[in-house]
N, C-alpha and C. Protein backbone atom coordinates (compact mmCIF):
# COMPACT_ATOMS: atom_id res chain seq x y z
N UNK A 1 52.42 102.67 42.82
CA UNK A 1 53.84 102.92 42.94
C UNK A 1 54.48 101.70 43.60
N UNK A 2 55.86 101.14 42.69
CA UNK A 2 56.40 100.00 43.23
C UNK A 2 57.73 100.94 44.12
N UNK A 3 57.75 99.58 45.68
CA UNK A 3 59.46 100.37 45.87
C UNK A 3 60.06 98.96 45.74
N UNK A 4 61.36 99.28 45.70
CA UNK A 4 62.10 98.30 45.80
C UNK A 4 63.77 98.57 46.33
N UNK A 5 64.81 97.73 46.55
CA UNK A 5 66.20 98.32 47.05
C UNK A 5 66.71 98.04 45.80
N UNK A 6 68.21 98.70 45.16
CA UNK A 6 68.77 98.09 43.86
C UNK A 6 69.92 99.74 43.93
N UNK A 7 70.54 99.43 42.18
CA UNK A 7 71.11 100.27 41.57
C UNK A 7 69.94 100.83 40.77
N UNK A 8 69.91 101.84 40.66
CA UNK A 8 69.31 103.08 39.77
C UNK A 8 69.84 102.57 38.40
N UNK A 9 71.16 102.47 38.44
CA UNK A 9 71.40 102.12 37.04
C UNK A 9 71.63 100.85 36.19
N UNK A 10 71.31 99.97 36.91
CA UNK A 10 71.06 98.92 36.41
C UNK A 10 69.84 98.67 35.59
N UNK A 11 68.94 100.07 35.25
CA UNK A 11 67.64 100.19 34.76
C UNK A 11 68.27 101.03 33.77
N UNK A 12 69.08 101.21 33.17
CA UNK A 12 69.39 102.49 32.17
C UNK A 12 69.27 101.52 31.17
N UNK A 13 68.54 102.16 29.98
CA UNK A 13 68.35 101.71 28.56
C UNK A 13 67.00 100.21 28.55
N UNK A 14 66.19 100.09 29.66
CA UNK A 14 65.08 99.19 30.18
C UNK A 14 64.07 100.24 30.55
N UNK A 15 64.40 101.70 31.33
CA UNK A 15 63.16 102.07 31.68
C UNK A 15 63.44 103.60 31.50
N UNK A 16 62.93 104.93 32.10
CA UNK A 16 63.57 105.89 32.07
C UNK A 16 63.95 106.21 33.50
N UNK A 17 64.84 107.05 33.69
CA UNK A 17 65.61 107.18 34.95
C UNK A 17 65.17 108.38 35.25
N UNK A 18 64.53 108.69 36.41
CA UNK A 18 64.12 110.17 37.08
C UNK A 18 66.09 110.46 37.89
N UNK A 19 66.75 111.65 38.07
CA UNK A 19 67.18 112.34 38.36
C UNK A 19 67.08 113.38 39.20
N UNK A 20 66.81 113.07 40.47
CA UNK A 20 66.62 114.20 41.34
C UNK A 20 67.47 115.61 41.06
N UNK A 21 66.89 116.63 41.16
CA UNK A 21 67.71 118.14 40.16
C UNK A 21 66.85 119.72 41.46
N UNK A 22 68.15 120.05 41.45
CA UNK A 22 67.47 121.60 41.73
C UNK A 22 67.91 122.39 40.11
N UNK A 23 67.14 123.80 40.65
CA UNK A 23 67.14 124.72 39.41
C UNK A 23 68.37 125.94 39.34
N UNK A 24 69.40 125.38 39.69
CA UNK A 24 70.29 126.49 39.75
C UNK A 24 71.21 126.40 38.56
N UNK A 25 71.49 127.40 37.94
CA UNK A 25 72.91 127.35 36.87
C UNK A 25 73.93 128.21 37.08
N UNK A 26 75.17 127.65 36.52
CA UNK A 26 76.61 128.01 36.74
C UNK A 26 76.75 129.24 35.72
N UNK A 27 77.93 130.30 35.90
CA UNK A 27 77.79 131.17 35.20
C UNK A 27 77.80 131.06 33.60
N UNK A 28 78.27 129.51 33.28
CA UNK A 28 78.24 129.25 32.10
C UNK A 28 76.85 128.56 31.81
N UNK A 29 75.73 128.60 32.52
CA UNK A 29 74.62 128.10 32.03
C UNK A 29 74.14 127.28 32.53
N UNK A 30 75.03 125.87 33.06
CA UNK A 30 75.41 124.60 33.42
C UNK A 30 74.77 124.45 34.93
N UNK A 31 73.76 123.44 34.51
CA UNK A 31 72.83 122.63 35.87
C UNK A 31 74.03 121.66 36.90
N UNK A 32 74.16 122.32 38.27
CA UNK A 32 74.77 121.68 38.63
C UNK A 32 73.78 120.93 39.78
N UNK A 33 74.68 119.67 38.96
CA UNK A 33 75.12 118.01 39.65
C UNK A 33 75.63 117.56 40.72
N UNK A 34 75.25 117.79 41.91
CA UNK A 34 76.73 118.37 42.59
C UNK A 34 76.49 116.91 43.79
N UNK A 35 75.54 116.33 43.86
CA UNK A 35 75.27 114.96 44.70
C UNK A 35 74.64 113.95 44.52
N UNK A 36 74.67 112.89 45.09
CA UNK A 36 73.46 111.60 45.09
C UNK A 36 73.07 111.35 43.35
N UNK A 37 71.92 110.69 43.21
CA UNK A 37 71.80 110.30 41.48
C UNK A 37 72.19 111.30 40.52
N UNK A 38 71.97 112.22 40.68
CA UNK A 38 72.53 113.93 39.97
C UNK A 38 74.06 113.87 39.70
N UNK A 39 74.64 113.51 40.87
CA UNK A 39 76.42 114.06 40.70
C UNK A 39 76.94 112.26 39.92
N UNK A 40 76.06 111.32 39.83
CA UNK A 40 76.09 109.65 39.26
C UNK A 40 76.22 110.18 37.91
N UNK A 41 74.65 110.52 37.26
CA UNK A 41 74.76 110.56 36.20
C UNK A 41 75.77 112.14 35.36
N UNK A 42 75.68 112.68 36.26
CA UNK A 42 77.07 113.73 35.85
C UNK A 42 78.36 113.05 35.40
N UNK A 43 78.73 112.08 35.93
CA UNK A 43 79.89 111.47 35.99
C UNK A 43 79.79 109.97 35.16
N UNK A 44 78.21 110.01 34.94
CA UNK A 44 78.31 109.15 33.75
C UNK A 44 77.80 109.50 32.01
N UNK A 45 77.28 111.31 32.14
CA UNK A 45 77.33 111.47 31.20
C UNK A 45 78.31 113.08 31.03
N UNK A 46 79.33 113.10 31.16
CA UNK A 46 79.87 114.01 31.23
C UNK A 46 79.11 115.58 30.78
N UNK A 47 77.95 115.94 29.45
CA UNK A 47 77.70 116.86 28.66
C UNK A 47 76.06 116.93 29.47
N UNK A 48 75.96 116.45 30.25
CA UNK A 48 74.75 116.44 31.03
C UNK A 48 74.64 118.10 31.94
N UNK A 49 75.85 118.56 32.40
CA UNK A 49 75.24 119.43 33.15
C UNK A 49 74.50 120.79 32.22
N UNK A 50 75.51 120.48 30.80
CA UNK A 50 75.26 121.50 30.06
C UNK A 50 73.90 121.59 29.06
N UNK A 51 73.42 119.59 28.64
CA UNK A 51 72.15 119.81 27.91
C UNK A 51 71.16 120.37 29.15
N UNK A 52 71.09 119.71 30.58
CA UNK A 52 69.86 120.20 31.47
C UNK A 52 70.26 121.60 31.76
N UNK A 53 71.27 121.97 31.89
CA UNK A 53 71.13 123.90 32.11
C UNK A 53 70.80 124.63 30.95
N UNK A 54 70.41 124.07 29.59
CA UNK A 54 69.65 124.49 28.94
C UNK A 54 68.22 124.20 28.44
N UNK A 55 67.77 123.04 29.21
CA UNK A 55 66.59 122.82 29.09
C UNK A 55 65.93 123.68 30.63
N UNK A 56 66.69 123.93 31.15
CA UNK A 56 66.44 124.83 33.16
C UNK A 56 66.44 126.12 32.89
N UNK A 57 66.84 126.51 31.93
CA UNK A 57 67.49 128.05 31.24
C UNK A 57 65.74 128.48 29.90
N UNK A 58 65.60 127.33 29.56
CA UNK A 58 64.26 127.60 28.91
C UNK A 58 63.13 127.05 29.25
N UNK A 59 63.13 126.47 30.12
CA UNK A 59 61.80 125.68 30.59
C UNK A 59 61.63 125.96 32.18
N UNK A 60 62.13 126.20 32.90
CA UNK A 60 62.32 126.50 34.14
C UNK A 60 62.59 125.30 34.83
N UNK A 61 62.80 125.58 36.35
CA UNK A 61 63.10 124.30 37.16
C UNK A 61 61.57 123.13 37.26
N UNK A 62 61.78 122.61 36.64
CA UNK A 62 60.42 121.42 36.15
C UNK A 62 60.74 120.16 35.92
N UNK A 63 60.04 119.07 35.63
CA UNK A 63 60.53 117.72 35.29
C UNK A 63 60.59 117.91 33.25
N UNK A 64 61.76 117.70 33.17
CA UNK A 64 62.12 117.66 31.35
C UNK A 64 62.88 116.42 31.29
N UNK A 65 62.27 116.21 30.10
CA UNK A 65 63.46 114.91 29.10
C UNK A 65 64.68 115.74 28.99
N UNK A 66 66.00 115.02 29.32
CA UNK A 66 66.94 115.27 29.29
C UNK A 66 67.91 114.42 28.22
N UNK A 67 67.65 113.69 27.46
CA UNK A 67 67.66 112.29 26.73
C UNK A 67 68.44 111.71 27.67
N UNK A 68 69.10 110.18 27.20
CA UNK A 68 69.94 109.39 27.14
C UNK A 68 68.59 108.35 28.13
N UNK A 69 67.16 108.87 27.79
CA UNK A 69 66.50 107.82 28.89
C UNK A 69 66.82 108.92 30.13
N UNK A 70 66.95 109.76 30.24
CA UNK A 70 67.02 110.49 31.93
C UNK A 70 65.79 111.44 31.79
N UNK A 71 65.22 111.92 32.94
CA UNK A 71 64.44 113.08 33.21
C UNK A 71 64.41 114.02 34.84
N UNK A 72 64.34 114.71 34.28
CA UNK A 72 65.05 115.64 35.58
C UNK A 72 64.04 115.50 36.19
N UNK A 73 63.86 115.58 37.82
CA UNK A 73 62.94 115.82 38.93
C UNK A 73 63.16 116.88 40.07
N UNK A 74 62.95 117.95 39.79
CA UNK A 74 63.63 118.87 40.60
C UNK A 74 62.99 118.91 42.15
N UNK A 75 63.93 118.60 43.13
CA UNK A 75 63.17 118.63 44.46
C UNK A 75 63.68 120.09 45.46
N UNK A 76 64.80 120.45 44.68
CA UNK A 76 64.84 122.08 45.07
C UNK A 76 65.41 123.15 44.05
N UNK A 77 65.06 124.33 44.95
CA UNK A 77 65.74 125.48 43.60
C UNK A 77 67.14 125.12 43.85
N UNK A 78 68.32 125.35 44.59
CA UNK A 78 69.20 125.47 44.37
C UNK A 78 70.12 124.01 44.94
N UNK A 79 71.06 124.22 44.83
CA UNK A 79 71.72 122.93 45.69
C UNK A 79 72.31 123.34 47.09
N UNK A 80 71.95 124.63 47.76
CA UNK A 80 72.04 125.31 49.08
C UNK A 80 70.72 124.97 49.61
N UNK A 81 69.33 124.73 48.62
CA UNK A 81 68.27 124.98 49.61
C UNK A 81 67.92 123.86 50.01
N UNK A 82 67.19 123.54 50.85
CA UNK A 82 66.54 122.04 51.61
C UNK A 82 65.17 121.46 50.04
N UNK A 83 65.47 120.35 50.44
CA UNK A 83 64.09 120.28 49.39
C UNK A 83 62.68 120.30 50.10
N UNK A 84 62.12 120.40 48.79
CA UNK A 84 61.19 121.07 49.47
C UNK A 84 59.88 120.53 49.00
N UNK A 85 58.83 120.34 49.88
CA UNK A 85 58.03 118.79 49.37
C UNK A 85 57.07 119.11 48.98
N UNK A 86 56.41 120.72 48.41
CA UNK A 86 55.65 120.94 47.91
C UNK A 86 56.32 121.03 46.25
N UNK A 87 57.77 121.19 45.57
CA UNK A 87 58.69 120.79 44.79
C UNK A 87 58.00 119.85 44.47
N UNK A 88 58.51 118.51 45.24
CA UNK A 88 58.47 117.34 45.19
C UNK A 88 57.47 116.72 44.63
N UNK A 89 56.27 117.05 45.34
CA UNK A 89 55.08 117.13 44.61
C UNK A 89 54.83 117.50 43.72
N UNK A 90 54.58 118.48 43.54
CA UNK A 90 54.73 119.20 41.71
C UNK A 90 55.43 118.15 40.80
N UNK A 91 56.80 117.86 41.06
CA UNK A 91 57.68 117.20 40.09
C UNK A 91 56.98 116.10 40.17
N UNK A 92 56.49 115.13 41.04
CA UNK A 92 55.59 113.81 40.54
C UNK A 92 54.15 114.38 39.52
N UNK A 93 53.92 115.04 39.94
CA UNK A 93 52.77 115.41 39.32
C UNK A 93 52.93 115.50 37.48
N UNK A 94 53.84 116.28 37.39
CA UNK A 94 54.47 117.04 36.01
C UNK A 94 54.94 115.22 35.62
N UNK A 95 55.71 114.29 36.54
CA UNK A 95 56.64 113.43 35.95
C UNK A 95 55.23 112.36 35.35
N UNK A 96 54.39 112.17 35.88
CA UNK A 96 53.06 111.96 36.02
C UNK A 96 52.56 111.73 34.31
N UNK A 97 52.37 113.18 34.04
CA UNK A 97 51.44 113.82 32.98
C UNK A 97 52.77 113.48 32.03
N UNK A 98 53.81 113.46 32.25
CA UNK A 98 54.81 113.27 30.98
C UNK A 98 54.61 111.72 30.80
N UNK A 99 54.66 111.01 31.83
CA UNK A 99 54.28 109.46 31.38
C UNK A 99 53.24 109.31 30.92
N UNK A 100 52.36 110.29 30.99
CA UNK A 100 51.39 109.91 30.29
C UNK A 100 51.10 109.91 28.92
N UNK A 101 51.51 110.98 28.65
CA UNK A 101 51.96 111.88 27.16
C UNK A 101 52.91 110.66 26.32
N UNK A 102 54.11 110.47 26.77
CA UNK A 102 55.04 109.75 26.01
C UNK A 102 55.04 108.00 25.92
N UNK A 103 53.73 107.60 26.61
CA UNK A 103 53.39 106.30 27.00
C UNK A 103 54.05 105.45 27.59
N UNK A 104 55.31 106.10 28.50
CA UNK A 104 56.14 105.45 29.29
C UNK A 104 55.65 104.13 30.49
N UNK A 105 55.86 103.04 30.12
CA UNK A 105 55.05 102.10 30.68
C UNK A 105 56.34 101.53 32.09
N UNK A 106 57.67 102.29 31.92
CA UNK A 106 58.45 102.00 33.23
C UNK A 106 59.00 103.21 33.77
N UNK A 107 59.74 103.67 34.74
CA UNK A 107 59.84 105.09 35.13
C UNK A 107 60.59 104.54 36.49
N UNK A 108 61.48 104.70 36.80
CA UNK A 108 62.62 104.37 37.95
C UNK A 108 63.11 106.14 38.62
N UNK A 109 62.68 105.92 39.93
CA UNK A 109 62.72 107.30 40.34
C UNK A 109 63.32 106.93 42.01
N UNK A 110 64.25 107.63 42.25
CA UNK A 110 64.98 107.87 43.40
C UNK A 110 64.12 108.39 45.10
N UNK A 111 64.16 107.82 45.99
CA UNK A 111 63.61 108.43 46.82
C UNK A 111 63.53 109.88 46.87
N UNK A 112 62.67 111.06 45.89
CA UNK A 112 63.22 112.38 46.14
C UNK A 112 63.20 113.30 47.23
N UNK A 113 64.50 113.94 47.28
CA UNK A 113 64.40 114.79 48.74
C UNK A 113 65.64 113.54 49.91
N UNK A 114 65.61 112.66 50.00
CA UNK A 114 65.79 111.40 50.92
C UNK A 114 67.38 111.37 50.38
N UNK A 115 68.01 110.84 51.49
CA UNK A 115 69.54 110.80 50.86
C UNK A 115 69.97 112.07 51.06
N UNK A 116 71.17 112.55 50.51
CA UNK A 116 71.66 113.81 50.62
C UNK A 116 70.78 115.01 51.04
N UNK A 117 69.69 114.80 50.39
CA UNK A 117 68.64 116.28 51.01
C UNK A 117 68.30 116.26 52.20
N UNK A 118 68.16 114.48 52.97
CA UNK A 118 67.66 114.54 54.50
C UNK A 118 66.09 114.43 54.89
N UNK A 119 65.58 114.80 53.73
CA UNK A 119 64.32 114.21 54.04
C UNK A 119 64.08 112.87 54.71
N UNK A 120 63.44 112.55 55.94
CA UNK A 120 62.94 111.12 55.61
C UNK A 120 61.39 110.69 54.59
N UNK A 121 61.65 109.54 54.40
CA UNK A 121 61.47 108.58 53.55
C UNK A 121 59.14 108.56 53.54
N UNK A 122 59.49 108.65 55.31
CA UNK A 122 57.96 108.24 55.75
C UNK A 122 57.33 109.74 55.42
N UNK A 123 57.78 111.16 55.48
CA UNK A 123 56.87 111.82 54.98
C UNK A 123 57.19 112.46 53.70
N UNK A 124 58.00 111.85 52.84
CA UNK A 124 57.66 111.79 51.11
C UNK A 124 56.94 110.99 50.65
N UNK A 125 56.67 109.62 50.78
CA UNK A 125 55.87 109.00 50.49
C UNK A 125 54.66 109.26 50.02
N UNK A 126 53.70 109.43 51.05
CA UNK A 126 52.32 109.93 50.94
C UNK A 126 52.60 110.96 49.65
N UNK A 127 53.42 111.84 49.53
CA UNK A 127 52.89 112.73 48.92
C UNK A 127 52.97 111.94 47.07
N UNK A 128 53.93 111.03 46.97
CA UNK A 128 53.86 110.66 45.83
C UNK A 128 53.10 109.42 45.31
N UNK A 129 52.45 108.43 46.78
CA UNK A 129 51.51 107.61 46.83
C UNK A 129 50.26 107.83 45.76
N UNK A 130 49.59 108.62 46.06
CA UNK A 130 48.45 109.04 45.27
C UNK A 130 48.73 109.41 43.88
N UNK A 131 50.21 110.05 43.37
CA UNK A 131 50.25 110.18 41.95
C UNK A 131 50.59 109.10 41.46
N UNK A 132 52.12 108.70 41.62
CA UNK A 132 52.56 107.36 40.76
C UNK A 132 51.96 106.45 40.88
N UNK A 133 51.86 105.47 39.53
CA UNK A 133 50.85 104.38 39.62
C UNK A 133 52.20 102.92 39.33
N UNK A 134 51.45 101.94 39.11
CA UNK A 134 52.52 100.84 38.84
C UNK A 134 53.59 100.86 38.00
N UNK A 135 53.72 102.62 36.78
CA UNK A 135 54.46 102.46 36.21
C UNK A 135 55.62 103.02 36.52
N UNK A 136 55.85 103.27 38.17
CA UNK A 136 56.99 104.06 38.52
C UNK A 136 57.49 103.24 39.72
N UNK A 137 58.53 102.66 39.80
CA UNK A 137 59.60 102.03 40.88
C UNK A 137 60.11 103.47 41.18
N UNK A 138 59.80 103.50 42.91
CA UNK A 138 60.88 103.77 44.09
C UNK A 138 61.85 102.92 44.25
N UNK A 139 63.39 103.39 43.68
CA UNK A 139 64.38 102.47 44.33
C UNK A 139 65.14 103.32 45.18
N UNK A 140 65.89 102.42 46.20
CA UNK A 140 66.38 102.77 47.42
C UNK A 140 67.91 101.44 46.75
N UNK A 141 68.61 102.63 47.38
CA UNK A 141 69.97 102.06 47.73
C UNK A 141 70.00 100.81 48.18
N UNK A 142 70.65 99.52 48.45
CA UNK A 142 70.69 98.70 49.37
C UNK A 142 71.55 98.46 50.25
């Protein structure tokens, strides 16, 4: 696992973009976006809350291709709950086995949990140390 400081999106259409995501939907279906890289790409793909509240609506709260190059990483159920780092885990794990599957050789993923959720930084780490390998950048804000 690489880290590095940058824009998240300065990697769009070069690598795929992880999306930190809880599993909650709006009464119309709709995964809400509501902060940090989540409420970004909301606002940069407007029809986003509605394709992932139907991939959350049939697949459950999990890591899914979302297209446009995005994939969801869910680090809690709702956007009320704390994240939660056994989540967290899981979602590297799952984000993991999908790179593996789709031969994704780059993968740009957000400190998850860190930022708006409050996690610090030093005990997420470890847990995603041992899964991601060189083909996944930690970027951090600068």
């Amino acid at each position: 696992m690489n880290e590095t400081p940058g824009n998240i999106w300065d990697h769009l259409g070069t690598a795929i973009i992880c999306i930190t995501t809880n599993g909650h939907l709006t009464k119309k279906g709709e995964a809400v976006l509501g902060r940090g890289c989540a409420r970004q790409a909301r606002e940069r793909f407007p029809d986003l809350p509605a394709r992932l509240g139907a991939v959350l609506s049939e697949g459950g709260n999990h890591v899914h291709v979302i297209g446009e190059g995005l994939v969801s990483f869910p680090v809690e159920e709702s956007p009320w709950a704390n994240p939660d780092l056994r989540l967290i885990r899981r979602s590297a794990e799952e984000l993991r086995a999908l790179a593996d599957r789709e031969g994704w050789t780059r993968v740009i993923v957000p400190r998850p949990g860190c930022g708006g959720g409050g996690l610090a930084w030093q005990d997420v780490r470890p847990l995603l140390a041992d899964i991601l390998d060189d083909r996944f950048t930690v970027i951090t804000a600068p």
